[in-house]
Protein backbone atom coordinates (compact mmCIF):
# COMPACT_ATOMS: atom_id res chain seq x y z
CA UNK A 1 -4.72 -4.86 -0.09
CA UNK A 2 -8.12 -7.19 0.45
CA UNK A 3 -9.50 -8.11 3.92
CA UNK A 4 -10.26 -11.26 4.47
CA UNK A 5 -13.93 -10.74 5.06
CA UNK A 6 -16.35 -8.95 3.75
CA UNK A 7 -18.29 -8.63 6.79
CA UNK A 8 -16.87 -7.70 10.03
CA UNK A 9 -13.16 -7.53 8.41
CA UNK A 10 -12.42 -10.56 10.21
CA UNK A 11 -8.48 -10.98 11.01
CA UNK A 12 -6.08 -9.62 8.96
CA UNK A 13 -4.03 -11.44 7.14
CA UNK A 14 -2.68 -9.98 4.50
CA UNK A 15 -0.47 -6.62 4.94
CA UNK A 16 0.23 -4.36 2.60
CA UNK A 17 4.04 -4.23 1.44
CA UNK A 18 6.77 -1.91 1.92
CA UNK A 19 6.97 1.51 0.73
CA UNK A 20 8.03 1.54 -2.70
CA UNK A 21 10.59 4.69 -3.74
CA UNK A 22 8.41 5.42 -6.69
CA UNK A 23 11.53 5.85 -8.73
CA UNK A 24 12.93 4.57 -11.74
CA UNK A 25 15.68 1.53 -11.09
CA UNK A 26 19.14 2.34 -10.67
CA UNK A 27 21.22 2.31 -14.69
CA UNK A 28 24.02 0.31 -13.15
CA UNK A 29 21.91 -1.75 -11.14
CA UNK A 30 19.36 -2.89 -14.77
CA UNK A 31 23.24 -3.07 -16.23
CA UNK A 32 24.47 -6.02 -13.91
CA UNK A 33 20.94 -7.77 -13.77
CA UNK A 34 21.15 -7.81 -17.18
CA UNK A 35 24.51 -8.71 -17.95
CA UNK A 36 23.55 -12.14 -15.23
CA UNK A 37 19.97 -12.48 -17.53
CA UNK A 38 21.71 -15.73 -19.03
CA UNK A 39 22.03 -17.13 -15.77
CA UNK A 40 19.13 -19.71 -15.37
CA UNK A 41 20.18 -20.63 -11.81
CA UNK A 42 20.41 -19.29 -8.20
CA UNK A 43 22.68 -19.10 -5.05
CA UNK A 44 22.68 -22.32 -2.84
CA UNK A 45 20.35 -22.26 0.38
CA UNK A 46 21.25 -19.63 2.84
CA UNK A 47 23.27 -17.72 -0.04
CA UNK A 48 26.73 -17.82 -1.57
CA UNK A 49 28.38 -15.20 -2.94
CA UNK A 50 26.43 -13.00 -2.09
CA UNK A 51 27.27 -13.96 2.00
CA UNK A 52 30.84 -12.12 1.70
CA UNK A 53 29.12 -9.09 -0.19
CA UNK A 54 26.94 -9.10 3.47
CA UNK A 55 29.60 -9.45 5.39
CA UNK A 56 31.50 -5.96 3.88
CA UNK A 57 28.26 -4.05 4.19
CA UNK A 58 27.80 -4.74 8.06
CA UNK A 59 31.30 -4.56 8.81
CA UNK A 60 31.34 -0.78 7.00
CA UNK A 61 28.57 -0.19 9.88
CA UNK A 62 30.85 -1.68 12.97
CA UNK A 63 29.09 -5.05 12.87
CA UNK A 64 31.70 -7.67 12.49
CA UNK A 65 30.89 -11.36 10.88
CA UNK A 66 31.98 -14.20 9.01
CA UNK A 67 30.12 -15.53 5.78
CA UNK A 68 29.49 -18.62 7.44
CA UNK A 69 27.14 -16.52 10.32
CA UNK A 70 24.97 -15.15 7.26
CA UNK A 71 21.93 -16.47 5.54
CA UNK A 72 20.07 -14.71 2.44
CA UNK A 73 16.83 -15.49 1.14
CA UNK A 74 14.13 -13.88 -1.38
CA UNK A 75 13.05 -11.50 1.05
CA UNK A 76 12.92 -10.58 4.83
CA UNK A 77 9.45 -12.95 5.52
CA UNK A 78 11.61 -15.80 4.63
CA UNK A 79 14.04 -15.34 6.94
CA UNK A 80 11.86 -14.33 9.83
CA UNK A 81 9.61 -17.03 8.87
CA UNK A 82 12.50 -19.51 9.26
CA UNK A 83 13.58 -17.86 12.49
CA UNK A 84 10.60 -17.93 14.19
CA UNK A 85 10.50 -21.73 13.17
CA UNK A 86 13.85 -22.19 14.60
CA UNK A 87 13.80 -20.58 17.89
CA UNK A 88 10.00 -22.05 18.53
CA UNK A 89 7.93 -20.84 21.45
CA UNK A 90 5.95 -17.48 20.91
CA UNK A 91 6.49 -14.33 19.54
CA UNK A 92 6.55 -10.51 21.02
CA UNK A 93 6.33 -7.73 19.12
CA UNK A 94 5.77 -3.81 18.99
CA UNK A 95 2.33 -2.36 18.67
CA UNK A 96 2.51 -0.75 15.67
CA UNK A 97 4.48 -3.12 14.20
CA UNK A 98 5.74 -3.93 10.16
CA UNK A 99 2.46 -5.54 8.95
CA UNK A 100 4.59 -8.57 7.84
CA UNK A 101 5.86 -9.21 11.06
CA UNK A 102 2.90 -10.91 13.02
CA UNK A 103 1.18 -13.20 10.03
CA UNK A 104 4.26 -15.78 9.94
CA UNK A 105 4.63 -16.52 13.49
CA UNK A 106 0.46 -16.83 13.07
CA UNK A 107 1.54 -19.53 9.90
CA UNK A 108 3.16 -21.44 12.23
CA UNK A 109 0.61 -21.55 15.02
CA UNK A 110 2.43 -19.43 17.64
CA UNK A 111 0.89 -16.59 19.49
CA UNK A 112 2.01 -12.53 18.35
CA UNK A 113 2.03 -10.53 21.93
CA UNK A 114 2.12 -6.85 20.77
CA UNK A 115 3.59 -4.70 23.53
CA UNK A 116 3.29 -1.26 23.45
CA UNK A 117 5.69 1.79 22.41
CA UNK A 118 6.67 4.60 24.52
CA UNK A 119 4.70 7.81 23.02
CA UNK A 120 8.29 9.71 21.68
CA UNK A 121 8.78 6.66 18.88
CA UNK A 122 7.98 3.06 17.77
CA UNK A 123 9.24 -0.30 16.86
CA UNK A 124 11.20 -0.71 20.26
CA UNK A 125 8.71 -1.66 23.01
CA UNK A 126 8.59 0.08 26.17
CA UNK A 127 10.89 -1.75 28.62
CA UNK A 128 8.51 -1.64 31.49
CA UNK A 129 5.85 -2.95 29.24
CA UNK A 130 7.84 -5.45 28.02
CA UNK A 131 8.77 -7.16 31.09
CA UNK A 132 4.86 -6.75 32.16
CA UNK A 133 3.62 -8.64 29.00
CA UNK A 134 6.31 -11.42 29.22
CA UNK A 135 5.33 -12.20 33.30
CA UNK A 136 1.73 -12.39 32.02
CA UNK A 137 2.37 -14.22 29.06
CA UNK A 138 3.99 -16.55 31.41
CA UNK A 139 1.43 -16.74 34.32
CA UNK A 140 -1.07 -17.76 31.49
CA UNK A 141 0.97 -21.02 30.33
CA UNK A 142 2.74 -19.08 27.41
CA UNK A 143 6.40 -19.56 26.36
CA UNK A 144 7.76 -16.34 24.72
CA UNK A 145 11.02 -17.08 23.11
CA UNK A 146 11.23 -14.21 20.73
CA UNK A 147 11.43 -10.47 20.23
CA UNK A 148 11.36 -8.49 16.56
CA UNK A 149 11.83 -4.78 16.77
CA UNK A 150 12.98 -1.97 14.60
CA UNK A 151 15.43 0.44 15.06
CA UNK A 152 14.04 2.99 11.77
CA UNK A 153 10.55 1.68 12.49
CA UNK A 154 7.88 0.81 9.20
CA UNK A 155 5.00 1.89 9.80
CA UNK A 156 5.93 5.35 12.32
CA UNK A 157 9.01 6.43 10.66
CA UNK A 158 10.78 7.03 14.13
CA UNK A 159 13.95 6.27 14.92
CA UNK A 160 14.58 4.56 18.41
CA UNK A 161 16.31 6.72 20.90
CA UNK A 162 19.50 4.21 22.28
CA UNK A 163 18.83 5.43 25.60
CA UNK A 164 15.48 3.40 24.78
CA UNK A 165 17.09 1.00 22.73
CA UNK A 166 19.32 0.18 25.90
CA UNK A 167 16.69 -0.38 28.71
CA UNK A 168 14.68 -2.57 26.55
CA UNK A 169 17.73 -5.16 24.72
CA UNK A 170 18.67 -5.33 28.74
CA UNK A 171 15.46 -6.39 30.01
CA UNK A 172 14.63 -8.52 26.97
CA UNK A 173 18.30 -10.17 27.96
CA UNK A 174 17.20 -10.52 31.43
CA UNK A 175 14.16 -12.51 30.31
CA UNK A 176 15.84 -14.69 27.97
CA UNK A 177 14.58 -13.74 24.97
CA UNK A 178 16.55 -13.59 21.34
CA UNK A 179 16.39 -10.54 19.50
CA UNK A 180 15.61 -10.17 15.77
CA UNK A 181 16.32 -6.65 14.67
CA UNK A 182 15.06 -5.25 11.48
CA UNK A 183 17.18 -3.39 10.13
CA UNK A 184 16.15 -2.86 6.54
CA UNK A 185 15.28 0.80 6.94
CA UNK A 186 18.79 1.84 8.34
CA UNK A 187 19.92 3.25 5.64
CA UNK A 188 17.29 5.91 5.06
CA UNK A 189 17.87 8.38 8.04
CA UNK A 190 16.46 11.53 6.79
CA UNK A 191 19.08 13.45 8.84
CA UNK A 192 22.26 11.06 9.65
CA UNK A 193 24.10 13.88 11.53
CA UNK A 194 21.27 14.47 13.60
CA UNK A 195 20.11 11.07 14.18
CA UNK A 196 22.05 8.45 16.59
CA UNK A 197 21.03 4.57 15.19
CA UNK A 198 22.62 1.89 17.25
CA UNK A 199 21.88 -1.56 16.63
CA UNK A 200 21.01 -4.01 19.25
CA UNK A 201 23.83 -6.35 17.89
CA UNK A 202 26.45 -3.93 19.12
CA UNK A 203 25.18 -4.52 22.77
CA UNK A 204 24.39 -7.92 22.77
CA UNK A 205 26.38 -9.84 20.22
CA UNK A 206 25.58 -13.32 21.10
CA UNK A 207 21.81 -12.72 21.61
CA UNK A 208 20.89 -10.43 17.97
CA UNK A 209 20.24 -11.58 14.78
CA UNK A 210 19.95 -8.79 12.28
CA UNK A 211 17.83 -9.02 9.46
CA UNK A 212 18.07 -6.50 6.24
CA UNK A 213 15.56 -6.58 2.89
CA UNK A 214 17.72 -5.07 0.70
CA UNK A 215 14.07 -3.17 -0.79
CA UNK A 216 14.46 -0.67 2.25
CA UNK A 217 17.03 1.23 -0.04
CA UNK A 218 19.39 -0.51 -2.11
CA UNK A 219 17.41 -2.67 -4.44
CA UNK A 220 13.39 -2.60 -6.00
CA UNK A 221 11.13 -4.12 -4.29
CA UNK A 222 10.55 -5.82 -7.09
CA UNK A 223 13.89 -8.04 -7.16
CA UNK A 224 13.85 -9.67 -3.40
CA UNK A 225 16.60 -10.12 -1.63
CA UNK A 226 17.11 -9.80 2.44
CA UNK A 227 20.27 -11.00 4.40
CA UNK A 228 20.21 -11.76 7.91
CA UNK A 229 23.20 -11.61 10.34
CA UNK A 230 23.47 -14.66 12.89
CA UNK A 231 25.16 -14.21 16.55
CA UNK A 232 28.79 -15.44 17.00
CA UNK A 233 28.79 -18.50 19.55
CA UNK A 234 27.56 -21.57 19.61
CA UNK A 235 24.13 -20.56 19.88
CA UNK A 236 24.35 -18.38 17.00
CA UNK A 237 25.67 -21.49 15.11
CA UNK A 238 23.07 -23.70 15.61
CA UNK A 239 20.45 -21.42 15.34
CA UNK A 240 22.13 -20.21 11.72
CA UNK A 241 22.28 -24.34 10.94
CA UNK A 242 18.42 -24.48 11.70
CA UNK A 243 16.98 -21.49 10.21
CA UNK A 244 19.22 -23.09 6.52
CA UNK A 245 17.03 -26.15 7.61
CA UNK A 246 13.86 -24.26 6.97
CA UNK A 247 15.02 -22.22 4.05
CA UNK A 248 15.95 -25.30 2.60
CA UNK A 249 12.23 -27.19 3.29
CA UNK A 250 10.78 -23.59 1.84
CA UNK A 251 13.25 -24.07 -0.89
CA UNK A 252 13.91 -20.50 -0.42
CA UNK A 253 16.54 -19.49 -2.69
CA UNK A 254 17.81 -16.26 -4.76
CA UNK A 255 17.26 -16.19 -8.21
CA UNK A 256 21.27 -15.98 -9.71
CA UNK A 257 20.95 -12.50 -11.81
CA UNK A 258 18.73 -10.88 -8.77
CA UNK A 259 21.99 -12.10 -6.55
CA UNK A 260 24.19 -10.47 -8.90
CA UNK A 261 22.34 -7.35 -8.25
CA UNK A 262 22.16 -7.51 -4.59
CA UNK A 263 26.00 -8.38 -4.17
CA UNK A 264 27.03 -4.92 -6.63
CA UNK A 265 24.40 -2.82 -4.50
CA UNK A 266 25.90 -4.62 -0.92
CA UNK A 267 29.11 -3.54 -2.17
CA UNK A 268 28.21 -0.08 -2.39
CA UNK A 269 30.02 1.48 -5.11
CA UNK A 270 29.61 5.16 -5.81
CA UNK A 271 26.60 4.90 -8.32
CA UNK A 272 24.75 3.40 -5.34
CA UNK A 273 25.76 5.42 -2.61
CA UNK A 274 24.70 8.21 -4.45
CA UNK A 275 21.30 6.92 -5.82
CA UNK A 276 20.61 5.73 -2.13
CA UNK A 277 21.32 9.60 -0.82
CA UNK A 278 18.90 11.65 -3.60
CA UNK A 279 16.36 9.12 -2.64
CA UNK A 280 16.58 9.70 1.10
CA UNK A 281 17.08 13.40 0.52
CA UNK A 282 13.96 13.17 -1.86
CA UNK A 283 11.96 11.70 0.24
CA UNK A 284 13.18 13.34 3.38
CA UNK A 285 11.35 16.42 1.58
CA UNK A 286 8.21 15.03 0.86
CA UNK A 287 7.75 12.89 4.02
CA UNK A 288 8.61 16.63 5.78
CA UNK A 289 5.50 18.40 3.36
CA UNK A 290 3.27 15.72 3.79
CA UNK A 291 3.91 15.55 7.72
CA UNK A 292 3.27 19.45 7.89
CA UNK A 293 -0.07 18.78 5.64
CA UNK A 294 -1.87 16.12 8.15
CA UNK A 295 -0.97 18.70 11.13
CA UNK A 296 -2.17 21.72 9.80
CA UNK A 297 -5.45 19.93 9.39
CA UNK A 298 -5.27 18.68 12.79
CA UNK A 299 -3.95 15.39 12.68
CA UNK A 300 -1.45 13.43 14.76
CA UNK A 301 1.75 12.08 13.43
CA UNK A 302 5.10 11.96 14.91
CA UNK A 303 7.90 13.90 12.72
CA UNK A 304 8.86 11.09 10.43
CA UNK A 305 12.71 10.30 10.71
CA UNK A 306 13.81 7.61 8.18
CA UNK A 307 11.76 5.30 5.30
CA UNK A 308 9.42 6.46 2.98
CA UNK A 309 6.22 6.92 5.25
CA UNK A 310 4.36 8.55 7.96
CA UNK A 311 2.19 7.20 10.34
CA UNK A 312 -1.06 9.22 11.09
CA UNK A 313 -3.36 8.96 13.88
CA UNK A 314 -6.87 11.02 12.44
CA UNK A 315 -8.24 10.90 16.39
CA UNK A 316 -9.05 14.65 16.75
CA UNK A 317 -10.94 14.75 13.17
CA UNK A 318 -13.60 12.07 14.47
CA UNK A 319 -16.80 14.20 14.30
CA UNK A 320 -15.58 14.31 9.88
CA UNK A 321 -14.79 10.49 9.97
CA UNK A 322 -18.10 9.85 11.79
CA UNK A 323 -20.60 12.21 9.38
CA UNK A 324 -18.84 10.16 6.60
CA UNK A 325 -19.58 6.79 7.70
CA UNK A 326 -16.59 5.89 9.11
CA UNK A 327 -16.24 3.20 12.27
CA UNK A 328 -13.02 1.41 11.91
CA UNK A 329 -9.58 1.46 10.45
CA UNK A 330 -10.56 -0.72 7.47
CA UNK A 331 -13.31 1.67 6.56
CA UNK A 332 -11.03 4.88 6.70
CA UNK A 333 -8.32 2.76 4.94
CA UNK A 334 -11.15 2.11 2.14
CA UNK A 335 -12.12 6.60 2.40
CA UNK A 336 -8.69 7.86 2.06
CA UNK A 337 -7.34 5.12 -0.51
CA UNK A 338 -10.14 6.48 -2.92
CA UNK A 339 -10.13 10.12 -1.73
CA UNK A 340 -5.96 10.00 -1.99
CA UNK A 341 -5.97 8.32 -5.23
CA UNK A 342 -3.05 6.53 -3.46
CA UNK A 343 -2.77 3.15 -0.57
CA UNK A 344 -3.69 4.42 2.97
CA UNK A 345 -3.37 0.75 5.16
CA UNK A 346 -5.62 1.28 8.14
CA UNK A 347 -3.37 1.01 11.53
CA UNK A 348 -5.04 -2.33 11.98
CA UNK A 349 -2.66 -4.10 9.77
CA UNK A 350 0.61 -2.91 11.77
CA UNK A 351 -0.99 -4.54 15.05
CA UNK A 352 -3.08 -1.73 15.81
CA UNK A 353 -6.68 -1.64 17.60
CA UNK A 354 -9.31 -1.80 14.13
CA UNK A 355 -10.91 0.94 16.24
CA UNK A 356 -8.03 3.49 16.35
CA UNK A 357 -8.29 6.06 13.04
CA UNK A 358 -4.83 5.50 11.71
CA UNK A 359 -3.35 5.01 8.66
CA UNK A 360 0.53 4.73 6.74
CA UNK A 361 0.64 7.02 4.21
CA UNK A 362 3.72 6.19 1.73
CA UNK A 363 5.87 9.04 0.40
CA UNK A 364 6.64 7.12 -3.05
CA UNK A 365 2.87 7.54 -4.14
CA UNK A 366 3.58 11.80 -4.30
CA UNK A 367 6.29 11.07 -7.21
CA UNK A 368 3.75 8.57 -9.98
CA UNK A 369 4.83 9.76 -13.26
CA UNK A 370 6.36 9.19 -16.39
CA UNK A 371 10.15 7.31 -16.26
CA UNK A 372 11.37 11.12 -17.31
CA UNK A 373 9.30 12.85 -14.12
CA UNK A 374 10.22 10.65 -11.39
CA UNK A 375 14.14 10.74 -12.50
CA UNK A 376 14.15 14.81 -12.26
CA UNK A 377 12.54 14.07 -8.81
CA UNK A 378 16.16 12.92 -8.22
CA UNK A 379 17.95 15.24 -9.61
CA UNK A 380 15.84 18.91 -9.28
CA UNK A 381 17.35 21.57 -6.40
CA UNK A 382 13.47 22.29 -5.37
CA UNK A 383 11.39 18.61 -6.39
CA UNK A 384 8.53 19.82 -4.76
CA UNK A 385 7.81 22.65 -6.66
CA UNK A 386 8.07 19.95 -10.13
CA UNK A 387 4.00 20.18 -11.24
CA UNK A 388 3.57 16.59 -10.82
CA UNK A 389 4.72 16.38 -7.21
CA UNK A 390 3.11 19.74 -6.43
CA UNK A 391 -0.35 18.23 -7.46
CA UNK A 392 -0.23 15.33 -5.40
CA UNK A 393 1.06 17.49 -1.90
CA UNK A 394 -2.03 19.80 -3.24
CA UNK A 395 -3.98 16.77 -3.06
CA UNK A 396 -3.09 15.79 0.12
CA UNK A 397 -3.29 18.50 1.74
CA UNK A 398 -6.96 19.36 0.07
CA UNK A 399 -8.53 16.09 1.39
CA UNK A 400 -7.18 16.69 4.95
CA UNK A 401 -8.42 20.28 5.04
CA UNK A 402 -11.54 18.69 3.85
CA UNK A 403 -12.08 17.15 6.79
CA UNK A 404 -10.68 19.40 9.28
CA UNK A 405 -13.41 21.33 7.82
CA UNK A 406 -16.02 18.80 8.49
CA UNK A 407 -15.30 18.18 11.64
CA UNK A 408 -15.15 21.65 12.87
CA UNK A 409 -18.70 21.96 10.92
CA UNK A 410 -19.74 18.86 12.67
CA UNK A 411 -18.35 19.01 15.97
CA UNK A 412 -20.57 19.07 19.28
CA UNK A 413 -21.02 22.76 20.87
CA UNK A 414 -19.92 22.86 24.06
């Protein structure tokens, strides 16, 4: 993770990427890629095989299609890439937002409007903000075409209330826009029972198309694969004909033995299923210990709910952050990556103000290890209490009491 200057830190353009599981890759899953190693080739544009492997995983979660409505690619920036070329005009999105989100529609020359989240979650704008931004984006010559939200939301880890969800697909409907939901962290609800996820496809079928990198939980990020989910209608078909037009000019295609992988982990057979629920349990722990850590020291964070992250916003520890030097975003990004031994991307690469003291912290840096540690991570009753994961919580939590400490030494009497 570089800035682009070295002065000033400039624009960013380069985000870090998603939040790896730390964890060693799947047996069955090295078995099949292994067993397609031979295979020199790759699926055809837009995916083939591997379309009807898509289409059984989203109708197992209510969401009906047709292989001929789906489009794969190496990767979710591909496809949103591509979409954003198809639909044209400019783009909206939450602030935070995914820090891959913003830098494509920037390739192709079209404005990013970040709109702000209600305070409860993120990655679904608030509706009344929404329709705000869009008259002013408007009134100033704009054209916004385009909205890209997240149900389980990289970087805050929240999920989207529907009653939420609800107000803002209907006013983004009212306005016109299409919807790209990213849906990649879906999967990963650290408490399913407890936690309602509705997709905005369910409510408005003819104006979603759902987008899913398969590195959220059912491949490494490693071997990239995402698979997007076009609208029924005519509409949806031409805008599934286009976006193949611009995966074909990228020549974005998936390698034939990564494909092979994807389609057995789409399928989800019962090796998957289960490697997909001790990772979410795993790191349902140790997003849970390293939430409790950044409070106790006086940080904000909301509870994270799904992914491999948290979100912190180091606001109330200012007087430590100032007495160390530290301005901006980039400059606590650069304190707590060395401090942490582990990445901390500053809040201004999810859309965020470069002045606002945040930072993602990823849950798969508490696991580093051998092949032999990180597997009993998956396996262990009580993971957290396993010496190697217990030293990194313990250095966690250390640096944040650090500088609770400082800033209570440093703050202003009143």
């Amino acid at each position: 993770m570089r800035r682009t200057a070295p002065e000033g830190h400039g624009p960013v353009r380069f985000g870090p990427p998603l939040p790896e599981d730390g964890l060693p890759v799947l047996p069955e899953l090295s078995a099949v890629l292994a067993a397609a190693a031979s295979r020199g080739g790759h699926e055809p544009v837009g995916g083939g095989a591997l379309r009807e492997a898509a289409c059984g995983y989203w109708d197992r979660r209510g969401l009906r299609c047709e292989p001929d409505r789906v489009a794969s690619a190496p990767g979710a920036p591909a496809l949103l890439l591509a979409l954003t070329a198809a639909l044209g005009g400019d783009v909206l999105v939450p602030r935070p937002c995914a820090a891959w989100w913003a830098p494509y529609a920037r390739l192709l020359g079209r404005p990013a409007f970040h709109v702000p989240t209600p305070p409860e979650s993120g990655g679904v704008p608030d509706p009344y903000a929404l329709l705000e931004t869009v008259r002013r984006v408007r009134a100033e010559g704009g054209d916004p075409r385009l909205l890209v939200l997240s149900l389980a939301d990289d970087p805050t880890a929240t999920v989207a209330p529907p009653e939420l969800l609800h107000e803002t697909v209907e006013a983004a409907q009212g306005e016109g826009l299409h919807l790209v939901s990213d849906e990649t962290w879906r999967d990963t609800l650290h408490d399913p029972r407890e936690t309602v996820l509705l997709s905005p496809a369910e409510m408005v079928p003819d104006r979603v198309t759902v987008v899913t990198d398969l590195a959220g939980a059912l491949l490494p990020a490693g071997w990239p694969a995402a698979v997007a989910r076009f609208p029924a209608g005519e509409d949806g078909a031409g805008l599934h004909a286009r976006v193949l037009d611009v995966l074909t000019a990228l020549d974005a295609r998936v390698a034939a033995p990564v494909a092979a992988a994807a389609g057995y982990a789409l399928g989800e057979p019962e090796a998957v299923t289960a490697r997909v629920a001790a990772a979410v349990r795993l790191h349902a722990l140790l997003a849970a210990a390293a939430h409790s850590a950044v409070v106790t020291a006086g940080a904000l964070a909301r509870p994270p709910r799904s992914g491999r992250h948290l979100y912190v916003d180091l606001a109330p520890l200012s007087p430590a952050l100032t007495a160390h030097g530290i301005g901006d975003a980039q400059e606590l990004e650069d304190f707590l990556t060395a401090r942490l031994g582990m990445p901390a991307p500053g809040g201004h690469r999810f859309g965020d103000d470069l002045e606002a003291p945040r930072v993602r912290l990823s849950t798969g840096a508490l696991v580093a290890g051998s092949d032999a540690e990180r597997a009993e991570c998956l396996t262990s009753p009580t993971p957290l209490e396993l010496p190697h994961v217990h030293h990194a919580l313990i250095q966690l939590k250390s640096v944040f009491d650090d500088l609770r400490d400082d800033a209570e030494r440093w703050e202003p009497p009143r």
